[in-house]
N, C-alpha and C. Protein backbone atom coordinates (compact mmCIF):
# COMPACT_ATOMS: atom_id res chain seq x y z
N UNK A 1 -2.99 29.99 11.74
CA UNK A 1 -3.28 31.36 11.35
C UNK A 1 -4.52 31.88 12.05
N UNK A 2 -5.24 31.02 12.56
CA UNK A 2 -7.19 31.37 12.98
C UNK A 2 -6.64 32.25 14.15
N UNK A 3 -5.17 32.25 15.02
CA UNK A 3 -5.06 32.58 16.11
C UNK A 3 -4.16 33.78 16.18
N UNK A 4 -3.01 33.69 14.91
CA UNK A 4 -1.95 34.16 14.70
C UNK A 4 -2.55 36.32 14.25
N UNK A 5 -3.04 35.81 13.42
CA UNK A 5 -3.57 36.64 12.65
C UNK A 5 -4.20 37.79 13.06
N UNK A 6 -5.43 37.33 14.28
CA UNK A 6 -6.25 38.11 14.87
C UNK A 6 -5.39 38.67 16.08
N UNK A 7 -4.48 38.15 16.26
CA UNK A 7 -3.41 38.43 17.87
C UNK A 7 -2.63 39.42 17.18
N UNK A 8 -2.32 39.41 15.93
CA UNK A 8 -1.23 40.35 15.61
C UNK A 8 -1.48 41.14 14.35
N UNK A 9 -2.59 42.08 14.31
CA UNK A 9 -3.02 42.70 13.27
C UNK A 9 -1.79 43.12 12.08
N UNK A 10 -1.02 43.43 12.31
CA UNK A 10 0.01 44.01 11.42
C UNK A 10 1.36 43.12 11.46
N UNK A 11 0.90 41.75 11.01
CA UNK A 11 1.37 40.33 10.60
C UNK A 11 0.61 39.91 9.73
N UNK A 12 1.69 39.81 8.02
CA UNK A 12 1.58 39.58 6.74
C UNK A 12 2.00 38.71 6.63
N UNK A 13 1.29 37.47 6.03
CA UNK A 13 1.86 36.24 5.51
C UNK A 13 1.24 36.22 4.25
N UNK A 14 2.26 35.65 3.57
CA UNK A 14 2.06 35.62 1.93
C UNK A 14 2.46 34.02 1.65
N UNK A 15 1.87 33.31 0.99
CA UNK A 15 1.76 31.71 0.76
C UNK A 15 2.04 31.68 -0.62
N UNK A 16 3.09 30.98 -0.75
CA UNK A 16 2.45 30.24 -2.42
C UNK A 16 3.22 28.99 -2.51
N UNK A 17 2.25 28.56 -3.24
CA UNK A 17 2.12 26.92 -3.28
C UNK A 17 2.78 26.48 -3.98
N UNK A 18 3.25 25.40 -4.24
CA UNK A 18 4.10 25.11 -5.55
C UNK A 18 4.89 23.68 -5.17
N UNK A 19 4.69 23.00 -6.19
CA UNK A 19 4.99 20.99 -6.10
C UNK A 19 6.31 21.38 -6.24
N UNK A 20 7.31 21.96 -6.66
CA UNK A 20 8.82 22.03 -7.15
C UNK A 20 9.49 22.59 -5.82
N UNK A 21 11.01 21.63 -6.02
CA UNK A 21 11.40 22.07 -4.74
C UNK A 21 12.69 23.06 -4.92
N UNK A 22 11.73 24.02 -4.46
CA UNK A 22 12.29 25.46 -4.34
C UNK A 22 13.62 26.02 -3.43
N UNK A 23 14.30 26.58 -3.58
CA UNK A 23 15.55 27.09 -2.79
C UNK A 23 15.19 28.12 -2.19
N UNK A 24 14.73 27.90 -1.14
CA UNK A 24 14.51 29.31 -0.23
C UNK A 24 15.24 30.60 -0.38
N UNK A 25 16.25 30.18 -0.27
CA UNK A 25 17.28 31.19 0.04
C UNK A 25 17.49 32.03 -1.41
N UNK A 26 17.95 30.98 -2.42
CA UNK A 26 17.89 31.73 -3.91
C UNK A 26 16.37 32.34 -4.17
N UNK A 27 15.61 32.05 -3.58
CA UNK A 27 14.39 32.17 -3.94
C UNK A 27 13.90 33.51 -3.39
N UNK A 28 14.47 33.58 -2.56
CA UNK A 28 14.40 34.99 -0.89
C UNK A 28 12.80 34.75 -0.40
N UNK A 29 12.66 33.61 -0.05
CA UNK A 29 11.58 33.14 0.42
C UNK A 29 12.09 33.28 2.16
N UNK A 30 10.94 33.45 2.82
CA UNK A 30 11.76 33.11 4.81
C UNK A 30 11.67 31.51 4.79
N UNK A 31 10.74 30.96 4.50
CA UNK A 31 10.67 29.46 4.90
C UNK A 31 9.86 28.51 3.92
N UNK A 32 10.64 27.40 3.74
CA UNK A 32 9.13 26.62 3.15
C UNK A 32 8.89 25.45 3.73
N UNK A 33 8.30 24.52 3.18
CA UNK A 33 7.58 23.13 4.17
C UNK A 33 8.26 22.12 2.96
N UNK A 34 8.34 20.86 3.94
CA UNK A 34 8.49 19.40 3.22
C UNK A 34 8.19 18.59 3.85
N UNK A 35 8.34 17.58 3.31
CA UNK A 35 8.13 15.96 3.94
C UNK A 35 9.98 16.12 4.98
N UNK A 36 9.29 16.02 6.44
CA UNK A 36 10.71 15.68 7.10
C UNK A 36 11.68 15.12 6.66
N UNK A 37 12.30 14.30 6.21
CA UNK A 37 13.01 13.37 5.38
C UNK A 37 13.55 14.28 4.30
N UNK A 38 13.30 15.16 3.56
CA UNK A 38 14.16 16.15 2.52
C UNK A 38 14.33 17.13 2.45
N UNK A 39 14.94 17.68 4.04
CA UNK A 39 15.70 18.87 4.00
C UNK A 39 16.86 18.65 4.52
N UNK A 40 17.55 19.80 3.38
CA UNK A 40 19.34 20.15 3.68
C UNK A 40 19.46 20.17 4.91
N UNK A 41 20.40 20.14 5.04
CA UNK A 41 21.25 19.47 6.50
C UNK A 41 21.45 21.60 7.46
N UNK A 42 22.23 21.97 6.29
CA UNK A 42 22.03 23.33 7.01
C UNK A 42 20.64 24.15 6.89
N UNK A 43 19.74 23.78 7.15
CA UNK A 43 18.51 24.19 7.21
C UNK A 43 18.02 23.50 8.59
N UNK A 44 17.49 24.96 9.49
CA UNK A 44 16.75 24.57 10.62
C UNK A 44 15.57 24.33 10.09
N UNK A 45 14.99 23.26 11.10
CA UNK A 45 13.73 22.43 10.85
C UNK A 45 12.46 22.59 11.99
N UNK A 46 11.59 22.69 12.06
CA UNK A 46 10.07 23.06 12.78
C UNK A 46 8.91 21.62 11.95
N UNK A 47 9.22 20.79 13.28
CA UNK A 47 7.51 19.94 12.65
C UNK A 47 6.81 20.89 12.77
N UNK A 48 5.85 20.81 11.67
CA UNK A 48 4.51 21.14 11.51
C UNK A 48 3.40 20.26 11.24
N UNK A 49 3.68 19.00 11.47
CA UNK A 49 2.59 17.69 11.38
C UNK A 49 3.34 16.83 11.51
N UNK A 50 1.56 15.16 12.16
CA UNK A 50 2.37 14.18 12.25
C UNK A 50 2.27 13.71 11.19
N UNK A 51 3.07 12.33 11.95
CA UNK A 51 3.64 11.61 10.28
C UNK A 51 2.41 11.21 9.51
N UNK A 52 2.74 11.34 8.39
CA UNK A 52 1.48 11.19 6.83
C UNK A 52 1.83 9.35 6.63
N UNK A 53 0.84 8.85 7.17
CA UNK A 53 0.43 7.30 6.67
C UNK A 53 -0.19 7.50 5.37
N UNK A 54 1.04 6.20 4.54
CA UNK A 54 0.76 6.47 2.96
C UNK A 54 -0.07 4.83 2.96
N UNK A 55 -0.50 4.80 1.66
CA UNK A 55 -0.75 3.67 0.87
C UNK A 55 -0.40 3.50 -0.53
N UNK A 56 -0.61 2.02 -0.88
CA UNK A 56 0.17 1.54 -2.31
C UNK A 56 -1.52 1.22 -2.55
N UNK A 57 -1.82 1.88 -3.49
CA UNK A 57 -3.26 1.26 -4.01
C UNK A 57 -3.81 1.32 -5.81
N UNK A 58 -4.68 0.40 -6.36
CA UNK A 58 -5.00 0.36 -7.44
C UNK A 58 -6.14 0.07 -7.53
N UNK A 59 -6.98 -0.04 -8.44
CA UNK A 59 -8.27 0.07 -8.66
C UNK A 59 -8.59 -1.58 -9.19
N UNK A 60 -10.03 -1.59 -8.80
CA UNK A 60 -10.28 -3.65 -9.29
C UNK A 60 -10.10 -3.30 -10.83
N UNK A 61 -10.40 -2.82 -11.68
CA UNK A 61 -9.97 -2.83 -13.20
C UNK A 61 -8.22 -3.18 -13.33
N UNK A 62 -7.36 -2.30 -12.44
CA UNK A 62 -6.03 -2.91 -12.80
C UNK A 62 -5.60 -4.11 -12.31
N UNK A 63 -6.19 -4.49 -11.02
CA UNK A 63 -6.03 -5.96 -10.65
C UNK A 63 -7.11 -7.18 -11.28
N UNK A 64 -8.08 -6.90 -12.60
CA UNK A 64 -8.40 -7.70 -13.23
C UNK A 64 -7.25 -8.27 -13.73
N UNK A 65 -6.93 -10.03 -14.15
CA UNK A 65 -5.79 -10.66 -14.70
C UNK A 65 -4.89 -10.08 -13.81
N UNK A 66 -4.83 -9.98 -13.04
CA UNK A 66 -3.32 -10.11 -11.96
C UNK A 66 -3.01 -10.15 -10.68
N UNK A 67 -2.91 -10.59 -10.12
CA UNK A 67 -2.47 -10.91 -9.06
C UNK A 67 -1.55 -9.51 -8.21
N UNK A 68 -2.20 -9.27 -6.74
CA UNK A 68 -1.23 -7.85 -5.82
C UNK A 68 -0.03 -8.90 -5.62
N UNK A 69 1.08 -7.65 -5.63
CA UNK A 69 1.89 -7.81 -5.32
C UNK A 69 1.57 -8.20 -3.37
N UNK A 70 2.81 -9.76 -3.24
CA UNK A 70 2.47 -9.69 -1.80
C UNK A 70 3.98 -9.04 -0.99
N UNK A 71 5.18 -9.11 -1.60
CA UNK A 71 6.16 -8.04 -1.30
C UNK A 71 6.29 -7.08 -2.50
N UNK A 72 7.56 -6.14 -1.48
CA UNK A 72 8.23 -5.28 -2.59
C UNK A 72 8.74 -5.87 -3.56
N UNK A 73 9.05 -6.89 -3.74
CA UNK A 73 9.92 -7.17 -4.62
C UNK A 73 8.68 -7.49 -5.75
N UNK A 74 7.90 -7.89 -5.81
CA UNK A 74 6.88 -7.96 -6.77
C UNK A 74 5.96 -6.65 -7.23
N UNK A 75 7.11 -5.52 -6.70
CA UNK A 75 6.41 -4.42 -7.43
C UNK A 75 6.99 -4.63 -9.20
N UNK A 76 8.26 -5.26 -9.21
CA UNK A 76 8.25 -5.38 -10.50
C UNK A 76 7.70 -5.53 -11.73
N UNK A 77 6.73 -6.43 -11.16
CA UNK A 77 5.80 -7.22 -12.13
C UNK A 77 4.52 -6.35 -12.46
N UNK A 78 4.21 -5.08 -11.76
CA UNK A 78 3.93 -4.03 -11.60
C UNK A 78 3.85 -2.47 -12.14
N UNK A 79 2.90 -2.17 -12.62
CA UNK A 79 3.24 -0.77 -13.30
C UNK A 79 2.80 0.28 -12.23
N UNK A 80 3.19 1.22 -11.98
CA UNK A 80 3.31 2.43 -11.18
C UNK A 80 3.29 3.38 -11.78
N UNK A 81 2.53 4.61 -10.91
CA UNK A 81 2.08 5.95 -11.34
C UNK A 81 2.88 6.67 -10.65
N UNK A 82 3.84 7.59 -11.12
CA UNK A 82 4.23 7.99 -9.91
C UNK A 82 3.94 9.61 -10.22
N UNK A 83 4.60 10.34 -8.70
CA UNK A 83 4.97 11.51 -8.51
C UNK A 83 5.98 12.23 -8.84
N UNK A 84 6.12 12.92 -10.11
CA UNK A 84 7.39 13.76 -10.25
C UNK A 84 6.91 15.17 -9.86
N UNK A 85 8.00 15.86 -8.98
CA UNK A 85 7.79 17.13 -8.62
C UNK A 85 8.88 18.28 -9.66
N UNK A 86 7.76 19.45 -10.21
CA UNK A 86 8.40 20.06 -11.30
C UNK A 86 10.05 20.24 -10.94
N UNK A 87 10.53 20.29 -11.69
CA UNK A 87 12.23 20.51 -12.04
C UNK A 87 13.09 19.54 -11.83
N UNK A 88 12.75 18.34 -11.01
CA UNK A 88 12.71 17.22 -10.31
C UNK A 88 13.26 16.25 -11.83
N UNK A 89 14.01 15.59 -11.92
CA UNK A 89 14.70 14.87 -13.19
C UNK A 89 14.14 13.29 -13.01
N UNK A 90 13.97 12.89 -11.23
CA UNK A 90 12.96 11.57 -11.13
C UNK A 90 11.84 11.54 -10.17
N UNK A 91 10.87 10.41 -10.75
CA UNK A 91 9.87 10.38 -9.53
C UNK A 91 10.33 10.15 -8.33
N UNK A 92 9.38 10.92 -7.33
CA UNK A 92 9.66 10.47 -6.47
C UNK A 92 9.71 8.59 -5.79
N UNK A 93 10.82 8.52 -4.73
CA UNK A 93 10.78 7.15 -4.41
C UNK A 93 9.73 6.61 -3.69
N UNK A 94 9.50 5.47 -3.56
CA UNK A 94 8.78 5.11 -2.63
C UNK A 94 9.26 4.48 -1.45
N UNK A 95 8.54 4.93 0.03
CA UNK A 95 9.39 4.27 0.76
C UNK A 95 8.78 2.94 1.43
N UNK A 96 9.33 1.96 1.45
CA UNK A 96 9.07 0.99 1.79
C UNK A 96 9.88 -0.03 3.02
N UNK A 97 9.25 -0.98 3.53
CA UNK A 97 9.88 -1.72 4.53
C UNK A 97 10.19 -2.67 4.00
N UNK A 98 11.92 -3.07 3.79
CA UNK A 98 12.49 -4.48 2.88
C UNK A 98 13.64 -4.96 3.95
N UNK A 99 13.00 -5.96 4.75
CA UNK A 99 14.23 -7.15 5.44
C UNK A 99 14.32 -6.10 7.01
N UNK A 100 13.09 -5.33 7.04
CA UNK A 100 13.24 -4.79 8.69
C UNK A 100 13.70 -3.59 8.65
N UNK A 101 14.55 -3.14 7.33
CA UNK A 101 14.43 -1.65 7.18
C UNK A 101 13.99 -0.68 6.30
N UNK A 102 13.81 0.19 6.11
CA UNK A 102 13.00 1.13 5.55
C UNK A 102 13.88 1.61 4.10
N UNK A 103 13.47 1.41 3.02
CA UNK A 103 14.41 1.73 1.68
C UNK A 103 13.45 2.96 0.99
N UNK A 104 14.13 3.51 0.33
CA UNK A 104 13.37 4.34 -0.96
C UNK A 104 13.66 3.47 -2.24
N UNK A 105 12.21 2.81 -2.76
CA UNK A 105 12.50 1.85 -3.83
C UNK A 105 11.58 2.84 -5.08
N UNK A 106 12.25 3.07 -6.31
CA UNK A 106 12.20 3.83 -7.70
C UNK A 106 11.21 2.35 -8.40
N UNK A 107 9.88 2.59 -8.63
CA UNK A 107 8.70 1.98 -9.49
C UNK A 107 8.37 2.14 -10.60
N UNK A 108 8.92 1.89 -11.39
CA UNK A 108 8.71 2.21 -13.26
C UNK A 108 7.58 1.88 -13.16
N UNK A 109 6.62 2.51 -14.51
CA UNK A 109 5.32 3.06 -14.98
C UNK A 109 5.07 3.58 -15.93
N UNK A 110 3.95 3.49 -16.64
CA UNK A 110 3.47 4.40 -18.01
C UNK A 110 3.15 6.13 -17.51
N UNK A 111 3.18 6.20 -16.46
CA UNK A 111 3.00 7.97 -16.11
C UNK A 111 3.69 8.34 -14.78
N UNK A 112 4.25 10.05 -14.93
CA UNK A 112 4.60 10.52 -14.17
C UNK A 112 4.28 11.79 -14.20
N UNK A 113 3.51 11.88 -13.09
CA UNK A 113 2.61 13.13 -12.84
C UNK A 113 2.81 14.59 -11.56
N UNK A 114 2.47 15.38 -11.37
CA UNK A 114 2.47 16.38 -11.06
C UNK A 114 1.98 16.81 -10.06
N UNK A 115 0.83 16.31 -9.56
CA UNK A 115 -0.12 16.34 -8.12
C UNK A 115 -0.26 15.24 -8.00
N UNK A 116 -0.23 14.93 -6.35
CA UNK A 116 -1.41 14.16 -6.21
C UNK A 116 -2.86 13.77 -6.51
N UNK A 117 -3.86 15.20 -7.08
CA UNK A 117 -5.09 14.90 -7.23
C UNK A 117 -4.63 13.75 -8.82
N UNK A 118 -3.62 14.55 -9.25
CA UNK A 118 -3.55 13.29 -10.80
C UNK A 118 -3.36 12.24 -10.79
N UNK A 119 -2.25 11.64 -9.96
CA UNK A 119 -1.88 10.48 -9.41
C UNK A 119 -3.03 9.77 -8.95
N UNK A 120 -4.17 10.10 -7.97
CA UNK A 120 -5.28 9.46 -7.80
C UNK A 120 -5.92 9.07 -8.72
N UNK A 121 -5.91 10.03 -9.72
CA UNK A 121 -7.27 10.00 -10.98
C UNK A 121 -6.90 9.11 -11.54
N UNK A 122 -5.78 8.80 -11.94
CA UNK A 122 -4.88 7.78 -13.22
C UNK A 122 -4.75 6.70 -12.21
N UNK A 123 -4.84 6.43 -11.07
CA UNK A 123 -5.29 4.86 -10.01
C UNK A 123 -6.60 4.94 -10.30
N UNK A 124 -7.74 5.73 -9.71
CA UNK A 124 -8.59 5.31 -9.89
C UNK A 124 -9.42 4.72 -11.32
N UNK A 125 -8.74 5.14 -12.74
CA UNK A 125 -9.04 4.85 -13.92
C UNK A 125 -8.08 3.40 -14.04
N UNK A 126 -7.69 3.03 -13.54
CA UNK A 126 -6.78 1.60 -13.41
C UNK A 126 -5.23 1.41 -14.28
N UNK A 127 -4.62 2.61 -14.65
CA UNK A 127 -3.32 2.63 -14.87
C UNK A 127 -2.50 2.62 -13.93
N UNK A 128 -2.77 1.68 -12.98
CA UNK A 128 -1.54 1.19 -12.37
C UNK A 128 -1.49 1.39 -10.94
N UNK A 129 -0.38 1.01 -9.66
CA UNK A 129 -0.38 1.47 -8.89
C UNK A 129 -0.04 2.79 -8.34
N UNK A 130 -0.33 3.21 -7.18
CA UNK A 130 0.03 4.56 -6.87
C UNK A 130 0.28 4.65 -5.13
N UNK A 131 1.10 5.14 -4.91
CA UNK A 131 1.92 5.73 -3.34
C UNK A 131 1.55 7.18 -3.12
N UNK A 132 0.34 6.93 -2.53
CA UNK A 132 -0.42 8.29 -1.90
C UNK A 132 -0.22 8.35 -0.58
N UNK A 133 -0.77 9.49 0.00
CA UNK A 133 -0.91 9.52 1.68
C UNK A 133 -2.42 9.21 1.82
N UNK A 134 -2.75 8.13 2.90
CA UNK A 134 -3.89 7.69 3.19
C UNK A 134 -4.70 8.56 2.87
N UNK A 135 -5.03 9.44 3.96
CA UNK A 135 -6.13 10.24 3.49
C UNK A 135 -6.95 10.66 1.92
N UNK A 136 -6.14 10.75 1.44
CA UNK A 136 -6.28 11.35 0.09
C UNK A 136 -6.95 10.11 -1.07
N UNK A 137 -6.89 8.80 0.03
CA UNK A 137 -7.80 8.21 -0.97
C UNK A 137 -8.68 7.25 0.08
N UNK A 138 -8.53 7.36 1.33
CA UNK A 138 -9.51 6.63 2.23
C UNK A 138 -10.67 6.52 1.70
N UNK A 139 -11.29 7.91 1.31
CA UNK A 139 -12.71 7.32 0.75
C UNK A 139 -13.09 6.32 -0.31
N UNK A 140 -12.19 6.28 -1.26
CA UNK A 140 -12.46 5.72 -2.46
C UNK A 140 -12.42 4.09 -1.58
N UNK A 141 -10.69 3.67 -0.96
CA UNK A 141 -10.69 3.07 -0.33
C UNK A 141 -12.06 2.04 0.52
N UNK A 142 -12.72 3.22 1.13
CA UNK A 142 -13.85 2.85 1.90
C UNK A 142 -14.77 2.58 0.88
N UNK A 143 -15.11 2.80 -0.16
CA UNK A 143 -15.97 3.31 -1.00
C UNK A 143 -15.88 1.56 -2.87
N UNK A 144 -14.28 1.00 -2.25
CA UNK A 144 -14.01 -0.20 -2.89
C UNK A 144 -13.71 0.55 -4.11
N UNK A 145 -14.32 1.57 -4.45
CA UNK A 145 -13.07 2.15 -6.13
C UNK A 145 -11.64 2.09 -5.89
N UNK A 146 -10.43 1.81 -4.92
CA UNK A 146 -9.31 1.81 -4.77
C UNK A 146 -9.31 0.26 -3.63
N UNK A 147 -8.01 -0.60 -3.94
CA UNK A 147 -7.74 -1.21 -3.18
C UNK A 147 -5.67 -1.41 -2.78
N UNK A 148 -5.94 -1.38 -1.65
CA UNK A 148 -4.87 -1.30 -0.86
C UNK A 148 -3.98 -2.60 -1.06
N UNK A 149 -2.52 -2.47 -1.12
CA UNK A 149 -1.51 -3.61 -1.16
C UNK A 149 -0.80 -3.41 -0.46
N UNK A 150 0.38 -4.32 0.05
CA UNK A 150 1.61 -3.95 0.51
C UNK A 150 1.25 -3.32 2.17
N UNK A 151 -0.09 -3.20 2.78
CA UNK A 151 0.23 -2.12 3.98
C UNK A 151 0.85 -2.41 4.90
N UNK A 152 1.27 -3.60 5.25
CA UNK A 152 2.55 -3.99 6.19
C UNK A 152 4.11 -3.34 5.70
N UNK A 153 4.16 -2.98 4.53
CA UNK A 153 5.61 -2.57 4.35
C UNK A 153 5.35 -1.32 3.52
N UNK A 154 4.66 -0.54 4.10
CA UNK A 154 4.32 0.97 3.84
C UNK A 154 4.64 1.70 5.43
N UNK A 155 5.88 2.29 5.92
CA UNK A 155 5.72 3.40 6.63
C UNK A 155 5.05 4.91 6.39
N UNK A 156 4.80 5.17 7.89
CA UNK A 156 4.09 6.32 7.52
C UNK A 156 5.75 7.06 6.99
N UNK A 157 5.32 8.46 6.01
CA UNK A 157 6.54 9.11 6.29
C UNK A 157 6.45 10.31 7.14
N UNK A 158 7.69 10.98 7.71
CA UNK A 158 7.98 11.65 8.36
C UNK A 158 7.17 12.68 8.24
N UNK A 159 6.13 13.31 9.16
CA UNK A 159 5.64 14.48 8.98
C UNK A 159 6.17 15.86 8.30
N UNK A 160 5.55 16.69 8.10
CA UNK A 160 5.68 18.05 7.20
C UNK A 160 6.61 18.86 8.14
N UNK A 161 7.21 19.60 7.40
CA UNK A 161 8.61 20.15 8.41
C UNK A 161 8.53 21.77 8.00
N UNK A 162 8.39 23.46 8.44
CA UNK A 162 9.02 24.34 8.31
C UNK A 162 10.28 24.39 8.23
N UNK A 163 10.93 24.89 7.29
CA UNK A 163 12.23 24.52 6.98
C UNK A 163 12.70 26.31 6.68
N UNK A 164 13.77 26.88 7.45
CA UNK A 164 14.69 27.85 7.31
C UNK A 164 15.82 28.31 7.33
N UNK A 165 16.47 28.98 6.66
CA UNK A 165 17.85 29.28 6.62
C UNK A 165 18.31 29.04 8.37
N UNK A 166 19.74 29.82 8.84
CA UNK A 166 20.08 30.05 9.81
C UNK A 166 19.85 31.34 10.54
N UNK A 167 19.17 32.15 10.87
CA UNK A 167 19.37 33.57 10.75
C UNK A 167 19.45 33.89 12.30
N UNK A 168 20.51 34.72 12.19
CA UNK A 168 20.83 35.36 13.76
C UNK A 168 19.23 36.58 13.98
N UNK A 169 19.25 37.21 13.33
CA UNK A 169 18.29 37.91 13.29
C UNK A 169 16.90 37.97 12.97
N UNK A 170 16.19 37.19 12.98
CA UNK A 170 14.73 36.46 12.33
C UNK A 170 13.82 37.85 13.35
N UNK A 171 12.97 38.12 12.31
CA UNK A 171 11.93 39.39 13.12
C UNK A 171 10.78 38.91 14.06
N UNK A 172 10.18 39.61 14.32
CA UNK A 172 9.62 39.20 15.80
C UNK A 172 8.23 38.63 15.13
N UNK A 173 7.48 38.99 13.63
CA UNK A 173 7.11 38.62 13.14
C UNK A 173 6.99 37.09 12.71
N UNK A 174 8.44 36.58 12.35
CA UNK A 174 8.84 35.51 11.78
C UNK A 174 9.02 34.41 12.78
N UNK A 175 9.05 34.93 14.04
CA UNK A 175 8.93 34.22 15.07
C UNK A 175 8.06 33.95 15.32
N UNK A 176 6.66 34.93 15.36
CA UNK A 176 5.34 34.73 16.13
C UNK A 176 4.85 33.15 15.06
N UNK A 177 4.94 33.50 14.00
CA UNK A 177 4.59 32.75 12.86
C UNK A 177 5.40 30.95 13.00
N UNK A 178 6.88 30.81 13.53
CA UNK A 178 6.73 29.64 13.20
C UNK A 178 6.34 28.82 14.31
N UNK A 179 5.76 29.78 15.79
CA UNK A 179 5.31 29.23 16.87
C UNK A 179 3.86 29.01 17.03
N UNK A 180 3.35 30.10 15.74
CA UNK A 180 1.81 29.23 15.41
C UNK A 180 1.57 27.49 14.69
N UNK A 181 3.03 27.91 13.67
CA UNK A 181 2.42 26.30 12.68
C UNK A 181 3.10 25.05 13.53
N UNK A 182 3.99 25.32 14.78
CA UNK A 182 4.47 23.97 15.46
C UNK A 182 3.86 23.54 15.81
N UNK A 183 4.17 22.35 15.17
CA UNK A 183 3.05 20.84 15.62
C UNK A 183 3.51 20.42 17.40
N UNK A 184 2.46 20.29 17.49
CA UNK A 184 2.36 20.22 18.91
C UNK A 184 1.26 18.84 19.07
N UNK A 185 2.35 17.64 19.51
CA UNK A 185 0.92 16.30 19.86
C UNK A 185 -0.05 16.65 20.57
């Protein structure tokens, strides 16, 4: 936008945010964003970032009396925090590396939460593990309030995607706009 904006004075973008995954089209939205990996098939797609390196992490209070899991399969033994996104009926999966390929494995837990900033808070208070994107807890990470498991069988996931209907006709507007947010290495 730092570029978009000032180049094209009479170019309106209107944002709103929202964890629930929304139907563009029912919605009469032009476009929205996701994790590459969960958009409809008839929906054109625009990276807009690279891929988000996650982590599986918990706090030394929840790994007092227990032992990290050293595979997936010992997430069982395991309580998990996860991510439910509003309207959403389950948490989200986690994706993981099992036998060389990449699965979405479902982590039962005492909570299922709404943001990420919550999901951190309820790791860092030691209820359990949590499947964040690095960043979002590197510091703590760095900082030893969070510790990391599993990072050999954590892929990054697929970067953030603009996601839009089909439209023969898209305005010259709607164009300038999704050639600002393309991710470009």
């Amino acid at each position: 936008m730092r570029k978009l904006l000032p180049e094209n004075p009479d170019v309106t973008v209107e944002l709103t945010i929202d964890y629930a995954l929304a139907d563009v089209v029912a919605d009469r939205f032009d476009a929205g964003v996701r994790l590459g990996g969960e958009i409809a098939k008839d929906m054109i797609a625009v990276r807009i970032s690279a891929d988000v390196p996650m982590a599986i992490v918990g706090a030394p209070a929840y790994f007092a009396g227990r032992s990290a899991p050293a595979s997936p399969a010992g997430l069982v033994d395991h309580r998990a925090i996860n991510l439910g996104l509003p309207g959403s009926r389950a948490p989200l999966a986690w994706r993981l590396m099992r036998g060389g390929r990449e699965a979405k494995v479902r982590v039962g837990g005492p909570l299922v939460l709404t943001t990420i900033e919550l999901v951190r808070a309820a790791a860092l208070d030691g209820h359990g593990l949590a499947y964040l994107p690095t960043d979002q807890v590197q510091d703590d990470l760095d900082a030893g309030r969070l510790i990391q498991v599993l990072g050999k069988f954590t892929p990054d996931l697929p970067g953030y995607q603009l996601y839009y209907p089909n439209r023969r006709h898209a305005s010259a507007a709607f164009k300038l706009f999704v050639e600002a947010v393309r991710y470009r290495d």
